[in-house]
N, C-alpha and C. Protein backbone atom coordinates (compact mmCIF):
# COMPACT_ATOMS: atom_id res chain seq x y z
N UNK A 1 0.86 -1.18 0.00
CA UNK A 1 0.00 0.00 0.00
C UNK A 1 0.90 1.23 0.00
N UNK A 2 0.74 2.49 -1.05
CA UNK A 2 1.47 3.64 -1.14
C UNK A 2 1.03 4.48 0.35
N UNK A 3 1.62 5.50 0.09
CA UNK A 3 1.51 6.55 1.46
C UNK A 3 0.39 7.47 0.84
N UNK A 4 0.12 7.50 -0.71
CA UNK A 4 -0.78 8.08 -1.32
C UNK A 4 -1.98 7.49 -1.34
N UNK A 5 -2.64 6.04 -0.97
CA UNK A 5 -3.44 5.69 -0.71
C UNK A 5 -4.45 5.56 0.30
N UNK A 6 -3.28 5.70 1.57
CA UNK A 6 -4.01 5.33 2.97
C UNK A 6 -4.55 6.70 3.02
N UNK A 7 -4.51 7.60 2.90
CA UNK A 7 -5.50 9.02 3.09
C UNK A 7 -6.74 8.49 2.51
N UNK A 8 -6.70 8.37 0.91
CA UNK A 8 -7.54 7.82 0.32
C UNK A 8 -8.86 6.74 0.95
N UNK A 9 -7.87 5.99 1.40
CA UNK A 9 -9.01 4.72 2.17
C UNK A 9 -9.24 4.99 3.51
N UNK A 10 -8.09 5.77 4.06
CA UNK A 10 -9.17 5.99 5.64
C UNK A 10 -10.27 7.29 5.28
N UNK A 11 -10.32 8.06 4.25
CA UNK A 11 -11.28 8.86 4.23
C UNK A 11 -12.38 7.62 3.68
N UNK A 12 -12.26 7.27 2.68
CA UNK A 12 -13.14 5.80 2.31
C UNK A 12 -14.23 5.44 3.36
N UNK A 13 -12.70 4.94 4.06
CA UNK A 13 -13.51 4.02 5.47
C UNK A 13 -14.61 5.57 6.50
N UNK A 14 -14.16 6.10 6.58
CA UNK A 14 -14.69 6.78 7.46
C UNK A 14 -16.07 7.12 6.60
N UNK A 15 -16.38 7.78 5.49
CA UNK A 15 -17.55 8.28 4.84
C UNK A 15 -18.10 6.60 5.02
N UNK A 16 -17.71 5.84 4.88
CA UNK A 16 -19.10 4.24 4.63
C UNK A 16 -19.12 4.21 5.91
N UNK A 17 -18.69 4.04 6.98
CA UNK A 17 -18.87 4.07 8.32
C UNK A 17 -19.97 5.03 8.58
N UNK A 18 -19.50 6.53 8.50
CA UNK A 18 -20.82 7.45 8.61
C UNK A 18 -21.66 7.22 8.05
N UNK A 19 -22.13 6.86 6.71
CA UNK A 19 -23.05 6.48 5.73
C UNK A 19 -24.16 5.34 6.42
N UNK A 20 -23.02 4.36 6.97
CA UNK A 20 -24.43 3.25 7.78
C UNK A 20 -24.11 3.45 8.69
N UNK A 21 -23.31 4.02 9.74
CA UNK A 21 -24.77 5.09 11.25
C UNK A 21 -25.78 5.63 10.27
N UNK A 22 -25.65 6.85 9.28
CA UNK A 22 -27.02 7.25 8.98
C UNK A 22 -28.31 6.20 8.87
N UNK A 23 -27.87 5.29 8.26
CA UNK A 23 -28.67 4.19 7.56
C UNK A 23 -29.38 3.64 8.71
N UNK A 24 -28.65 2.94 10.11
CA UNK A 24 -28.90 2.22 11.42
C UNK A 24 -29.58 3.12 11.92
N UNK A 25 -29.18 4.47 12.36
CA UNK A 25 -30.13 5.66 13.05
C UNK A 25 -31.65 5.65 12.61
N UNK A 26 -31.59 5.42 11.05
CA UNK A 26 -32.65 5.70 10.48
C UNK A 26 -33.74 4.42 10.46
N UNK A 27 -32.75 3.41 10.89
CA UNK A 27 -33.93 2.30 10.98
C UNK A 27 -34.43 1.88 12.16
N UNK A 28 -33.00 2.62 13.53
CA UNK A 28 -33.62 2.21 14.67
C UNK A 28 -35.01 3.47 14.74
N UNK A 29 -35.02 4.27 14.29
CA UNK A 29 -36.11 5.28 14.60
C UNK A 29 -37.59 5.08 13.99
N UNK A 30 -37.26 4.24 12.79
CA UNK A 30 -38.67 3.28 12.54
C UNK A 30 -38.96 2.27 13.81
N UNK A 31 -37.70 1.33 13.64
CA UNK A 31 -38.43 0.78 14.84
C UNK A 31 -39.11 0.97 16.12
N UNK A 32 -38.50 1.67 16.72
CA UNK A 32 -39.08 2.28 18.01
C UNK A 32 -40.63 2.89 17.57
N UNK A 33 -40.92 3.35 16.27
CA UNK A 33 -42.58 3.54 16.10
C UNK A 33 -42.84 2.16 15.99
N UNK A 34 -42.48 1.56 15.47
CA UNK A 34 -42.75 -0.28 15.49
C UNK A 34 -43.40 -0.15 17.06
N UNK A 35 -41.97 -0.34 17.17
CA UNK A 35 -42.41 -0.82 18.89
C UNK A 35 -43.58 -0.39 19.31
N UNK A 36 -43.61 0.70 19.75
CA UNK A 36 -44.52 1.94 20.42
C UNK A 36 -45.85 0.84 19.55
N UNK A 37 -45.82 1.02 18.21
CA UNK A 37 -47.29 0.54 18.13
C UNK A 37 -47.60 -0.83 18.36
N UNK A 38 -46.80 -2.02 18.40
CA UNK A 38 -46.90 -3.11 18.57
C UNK A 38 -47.45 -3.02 20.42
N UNK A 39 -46.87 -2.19 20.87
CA UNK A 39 -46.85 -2.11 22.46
C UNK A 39 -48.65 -1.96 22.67
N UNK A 40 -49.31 -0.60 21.61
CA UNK A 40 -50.78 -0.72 21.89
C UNK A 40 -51.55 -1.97 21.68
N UNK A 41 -50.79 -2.80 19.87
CA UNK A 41 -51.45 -3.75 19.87
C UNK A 41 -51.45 -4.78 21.14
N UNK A 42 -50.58 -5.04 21.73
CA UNK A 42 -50.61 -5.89 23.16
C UNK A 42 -51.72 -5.50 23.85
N UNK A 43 -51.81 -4.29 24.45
CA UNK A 43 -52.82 -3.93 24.92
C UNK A 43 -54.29 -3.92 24.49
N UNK A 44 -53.88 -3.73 23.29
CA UNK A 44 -55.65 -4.02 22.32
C UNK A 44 -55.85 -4.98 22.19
N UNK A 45 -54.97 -6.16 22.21
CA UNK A 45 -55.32 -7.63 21.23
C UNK A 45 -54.86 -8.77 21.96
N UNK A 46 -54.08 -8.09 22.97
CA UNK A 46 -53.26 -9.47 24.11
C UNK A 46 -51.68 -9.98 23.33
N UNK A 47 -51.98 -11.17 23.79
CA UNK A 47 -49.98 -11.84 23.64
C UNK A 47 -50.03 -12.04 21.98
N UNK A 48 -51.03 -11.78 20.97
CA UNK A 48 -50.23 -12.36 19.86
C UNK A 48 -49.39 -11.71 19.49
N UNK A 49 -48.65 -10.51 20.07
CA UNK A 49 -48.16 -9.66 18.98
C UNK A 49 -46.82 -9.63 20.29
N UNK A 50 -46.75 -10.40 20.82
CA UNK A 50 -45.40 -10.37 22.32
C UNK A 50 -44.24 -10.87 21.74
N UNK A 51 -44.12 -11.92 20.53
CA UNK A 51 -43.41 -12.48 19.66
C UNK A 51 -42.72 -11.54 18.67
N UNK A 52 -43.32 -10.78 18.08
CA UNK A 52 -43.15 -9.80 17.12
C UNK A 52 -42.46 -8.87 17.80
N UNK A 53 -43.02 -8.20 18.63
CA UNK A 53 -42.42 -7.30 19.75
C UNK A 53 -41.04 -7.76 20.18
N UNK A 54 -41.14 -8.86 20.80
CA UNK A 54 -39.34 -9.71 20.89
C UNK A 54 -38.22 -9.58 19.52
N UNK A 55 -38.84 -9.83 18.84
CA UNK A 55 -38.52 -9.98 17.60
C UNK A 55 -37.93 -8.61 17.10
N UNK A 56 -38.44 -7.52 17.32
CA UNK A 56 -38.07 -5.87 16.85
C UNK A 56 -37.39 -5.41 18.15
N UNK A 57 -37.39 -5.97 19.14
CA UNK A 57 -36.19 -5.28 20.22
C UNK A 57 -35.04 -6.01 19.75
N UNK A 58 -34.91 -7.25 19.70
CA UNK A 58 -33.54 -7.98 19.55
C UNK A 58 -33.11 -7.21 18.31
N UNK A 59 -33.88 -6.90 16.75
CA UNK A 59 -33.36 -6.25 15.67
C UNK A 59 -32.75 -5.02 16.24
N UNK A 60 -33.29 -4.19 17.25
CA UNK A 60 -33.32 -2.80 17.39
C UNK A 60 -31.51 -2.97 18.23
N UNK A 61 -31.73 -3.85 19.53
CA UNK A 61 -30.42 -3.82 19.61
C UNK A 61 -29.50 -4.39 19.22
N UNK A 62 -29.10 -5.28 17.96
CA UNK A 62 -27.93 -5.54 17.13
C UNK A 62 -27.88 -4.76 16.65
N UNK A 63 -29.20 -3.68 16.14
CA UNK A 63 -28.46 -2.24 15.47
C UNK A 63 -27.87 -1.36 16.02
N UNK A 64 -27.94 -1.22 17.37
CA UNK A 64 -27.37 -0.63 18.13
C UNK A 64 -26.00 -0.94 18.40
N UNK A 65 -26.06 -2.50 18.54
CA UNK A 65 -24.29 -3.03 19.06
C UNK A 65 -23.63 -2.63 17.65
N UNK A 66 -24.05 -2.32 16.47
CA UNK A 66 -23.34 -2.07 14.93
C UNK A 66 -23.08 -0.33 14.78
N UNK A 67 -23.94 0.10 15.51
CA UNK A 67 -23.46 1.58 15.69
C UNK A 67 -22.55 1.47 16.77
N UNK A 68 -22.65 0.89 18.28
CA UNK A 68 -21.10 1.12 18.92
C UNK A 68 -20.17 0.38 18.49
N UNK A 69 -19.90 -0.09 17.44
CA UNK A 69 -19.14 -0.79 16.57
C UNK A 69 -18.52 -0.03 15.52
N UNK A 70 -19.21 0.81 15.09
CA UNK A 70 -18.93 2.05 14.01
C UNK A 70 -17.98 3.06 14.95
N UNK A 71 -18.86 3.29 15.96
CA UNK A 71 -18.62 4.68 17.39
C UNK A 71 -16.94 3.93 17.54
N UNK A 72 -16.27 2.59 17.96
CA UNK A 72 -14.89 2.02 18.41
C UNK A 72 -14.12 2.35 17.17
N UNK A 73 -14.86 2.38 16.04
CA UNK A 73 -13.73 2.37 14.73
C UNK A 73 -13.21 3.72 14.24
N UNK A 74 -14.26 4.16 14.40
CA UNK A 74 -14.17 5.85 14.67
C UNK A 74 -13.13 6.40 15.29
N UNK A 75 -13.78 6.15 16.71
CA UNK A 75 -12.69 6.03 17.65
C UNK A 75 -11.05 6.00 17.48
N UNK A 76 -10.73 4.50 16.92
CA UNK A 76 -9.91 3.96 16.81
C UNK A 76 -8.99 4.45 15.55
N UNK A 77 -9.67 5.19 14.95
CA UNK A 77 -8.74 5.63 13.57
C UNK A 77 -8.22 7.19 14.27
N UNK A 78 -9.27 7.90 14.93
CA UNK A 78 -8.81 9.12 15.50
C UNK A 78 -7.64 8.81 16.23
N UNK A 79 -7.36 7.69 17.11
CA UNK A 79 -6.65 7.66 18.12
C UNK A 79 -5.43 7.54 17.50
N UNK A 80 -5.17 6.87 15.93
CA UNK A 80 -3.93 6.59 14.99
C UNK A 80 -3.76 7.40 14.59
N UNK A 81 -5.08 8.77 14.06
CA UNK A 81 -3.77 10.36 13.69
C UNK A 81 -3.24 11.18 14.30
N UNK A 82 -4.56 10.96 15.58
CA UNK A 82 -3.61 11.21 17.01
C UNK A 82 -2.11 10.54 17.13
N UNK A 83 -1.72 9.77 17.12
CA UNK A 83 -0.58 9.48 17.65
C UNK A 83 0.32 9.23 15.95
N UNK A 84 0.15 9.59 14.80
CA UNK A 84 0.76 9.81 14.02
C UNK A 84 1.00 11.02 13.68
N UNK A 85 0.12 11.91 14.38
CA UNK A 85 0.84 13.44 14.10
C UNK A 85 1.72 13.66 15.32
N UNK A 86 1.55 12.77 16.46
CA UNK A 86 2.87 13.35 17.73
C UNK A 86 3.94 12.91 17.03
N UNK A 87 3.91 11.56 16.61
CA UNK A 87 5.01 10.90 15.70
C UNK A 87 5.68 12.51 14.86
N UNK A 88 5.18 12.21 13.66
CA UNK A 88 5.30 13.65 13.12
C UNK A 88 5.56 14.91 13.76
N UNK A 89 5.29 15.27 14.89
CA UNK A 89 6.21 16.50 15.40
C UNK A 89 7.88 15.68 15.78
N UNK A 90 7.28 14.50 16.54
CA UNK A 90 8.84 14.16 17.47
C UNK A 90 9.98 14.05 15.82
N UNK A 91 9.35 13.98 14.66
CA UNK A 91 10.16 13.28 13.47
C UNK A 91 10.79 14.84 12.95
N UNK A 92 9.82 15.66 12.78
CA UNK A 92 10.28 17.14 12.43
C UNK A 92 11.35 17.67 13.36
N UNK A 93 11.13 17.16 14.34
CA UNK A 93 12.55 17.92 15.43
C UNK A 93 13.76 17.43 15.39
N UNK A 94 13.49 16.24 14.16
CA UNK A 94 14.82 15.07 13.74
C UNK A 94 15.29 14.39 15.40
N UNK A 95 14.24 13.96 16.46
CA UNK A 95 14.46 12.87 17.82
C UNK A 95 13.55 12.62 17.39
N UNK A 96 13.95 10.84 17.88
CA UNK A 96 13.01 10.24 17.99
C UNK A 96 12.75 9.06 19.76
């Protein structure tokens, strides 16, 4: 891999990363109207809909564990230009 590329692909990586948080945000926020209305049907109609309901929390939080999954990578790339630009000062002062 060139030194001209990795800019290239960590900007890459970072826009598709942001791209599906948007995507996950946008589906956990359907769900939760899911929910919310599945929650009246319980109340209107009883247990058939307690399955379904199970069913859209467990979706809701793997989307969630995939956004703090996005949130660590994030993270984790900041923390490498962080410590590649200290690199880069200690290298400009010619010590290392």
């Amino acid at each position: 891999m060139s030194v001209t590329t990795v800019p290239k692909d960590m900007i890459s990586v970072m826009q598709s990363l942001e791209a599906h948080w948007s995507v996950l945000e946008a589906e956990i926020e359907v769900i939760n109207k899911d929910i919310d209305h599945i929650d009246g049907c319980i109340r209107k109609y009883g247990d058939y809909f307690v399955e379904p309901l199970r069913r859209l929390k467990e979706l809701k939080n793997a989307k969630s564990e995939q956004m703090r999954e996005i949130i660590k990578s994030l993270e984790a790339l900041r923390k490498n230009i962080d410590g590649g630009r200290r690199l880069l000062r200690v290298l400009d002062r010619g010590k290392l």
